[in-house]
Protein backbone atom coordinates (compact mmCIF):
# COMPACT_ATOMS: atom_id res chain seq x y z
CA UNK A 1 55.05 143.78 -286.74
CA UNK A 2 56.60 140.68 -288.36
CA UNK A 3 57.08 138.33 -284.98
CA UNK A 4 58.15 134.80 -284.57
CA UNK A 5 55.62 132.24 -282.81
CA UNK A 6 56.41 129.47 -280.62
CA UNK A 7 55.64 126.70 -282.73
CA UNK A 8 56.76 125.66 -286.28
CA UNK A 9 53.75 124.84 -287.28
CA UNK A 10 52.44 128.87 -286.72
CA UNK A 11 55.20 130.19 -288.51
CA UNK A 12 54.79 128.07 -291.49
CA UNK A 13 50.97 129.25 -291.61
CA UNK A 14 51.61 132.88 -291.36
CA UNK A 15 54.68 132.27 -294.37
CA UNK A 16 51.84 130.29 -296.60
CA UNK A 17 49.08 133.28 -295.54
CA UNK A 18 51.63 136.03 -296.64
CA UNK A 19 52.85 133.93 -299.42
CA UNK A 20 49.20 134.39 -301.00
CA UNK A 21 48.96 137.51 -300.35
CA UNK A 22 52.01 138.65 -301.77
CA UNK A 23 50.70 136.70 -304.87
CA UNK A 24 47.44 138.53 -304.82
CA UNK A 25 49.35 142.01 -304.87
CA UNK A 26 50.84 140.65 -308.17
CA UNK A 27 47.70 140.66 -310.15
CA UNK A 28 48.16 142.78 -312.85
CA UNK A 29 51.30 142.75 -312.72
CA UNK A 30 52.13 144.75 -316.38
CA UNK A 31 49.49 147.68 -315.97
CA UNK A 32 51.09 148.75 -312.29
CA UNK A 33 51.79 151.48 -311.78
CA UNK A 34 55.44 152.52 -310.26
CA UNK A 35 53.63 152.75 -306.33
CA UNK A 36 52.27 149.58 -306.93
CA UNK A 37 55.80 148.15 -307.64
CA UNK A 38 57.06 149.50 -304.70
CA UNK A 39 54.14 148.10 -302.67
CA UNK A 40 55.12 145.17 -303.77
CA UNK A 41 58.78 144.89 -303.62
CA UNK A 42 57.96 145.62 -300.19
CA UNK A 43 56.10 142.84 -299.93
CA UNK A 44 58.62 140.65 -300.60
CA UNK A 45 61.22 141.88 -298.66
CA UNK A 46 58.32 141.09 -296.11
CA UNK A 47 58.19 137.33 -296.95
CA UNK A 48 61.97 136.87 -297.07
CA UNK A 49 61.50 138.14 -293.02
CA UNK A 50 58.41 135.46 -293.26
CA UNK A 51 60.90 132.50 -294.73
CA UNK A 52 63.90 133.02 -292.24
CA UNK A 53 61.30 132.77 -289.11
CA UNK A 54 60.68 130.15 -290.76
CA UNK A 55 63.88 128.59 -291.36
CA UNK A 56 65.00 129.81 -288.29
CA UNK A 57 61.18 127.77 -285.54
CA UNK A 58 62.44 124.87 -288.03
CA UNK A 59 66.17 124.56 -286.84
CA UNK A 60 64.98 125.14 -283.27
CA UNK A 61 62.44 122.14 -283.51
CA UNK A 62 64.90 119.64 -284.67
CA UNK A 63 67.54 117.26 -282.86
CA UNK A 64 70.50 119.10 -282.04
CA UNK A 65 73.27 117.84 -284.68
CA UNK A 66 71.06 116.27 -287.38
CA UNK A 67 72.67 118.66 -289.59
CA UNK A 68 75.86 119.42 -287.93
CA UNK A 69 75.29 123.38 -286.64
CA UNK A 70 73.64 125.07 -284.33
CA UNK A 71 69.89 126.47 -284.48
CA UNK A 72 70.59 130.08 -285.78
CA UNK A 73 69.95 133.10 -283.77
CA UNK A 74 66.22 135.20 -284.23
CA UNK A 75 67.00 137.58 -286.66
CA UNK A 76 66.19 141.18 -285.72
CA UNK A 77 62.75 142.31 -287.07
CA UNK A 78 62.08 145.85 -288.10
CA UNK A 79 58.71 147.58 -287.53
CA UNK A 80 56.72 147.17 -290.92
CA UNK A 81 53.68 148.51 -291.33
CA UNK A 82 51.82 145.90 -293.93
């Protein structure tokens, strides 16, 4: 399961550690087969989760008001078997 960690610093390392292998899923990109494209479209519907954990341990780590909203809300994480 996809989870958010406590510090910014963790979520930006699993983001990066997905990021590479979603990239590594990619090889061979023209021969795959239409399983393989699923796989990984998957994927990155995966790393957008990744990116808004992300976006969201950044917001929560900086001075309230710097940019004028709120820290956003956790987003609600589905089960995903990876």
């Amino acid at each position: 399961m996809i989870e958010k960690k406590e510090l910014l610093s963790e979520n930006l390392k699993d983001f990066m550690d997905y990021s590479i292998e979603v990239l590594k899923s990619m090889d061979g990109t023209p021969e795959h087969t239409p399983e393989e494209q699923e796989l990984v479209n998957a994927k990155i519907q995966n790393l957008k989760i990744y990116l808004k954990l992300l976006e969201v341990s950044y917001n929560e780590n900086t001075p309230q008001g710097s940019i004028g909203k709120a820290p956003a809300e956790t987003p609600a994480i589905p089960d995903i078997v990876i």
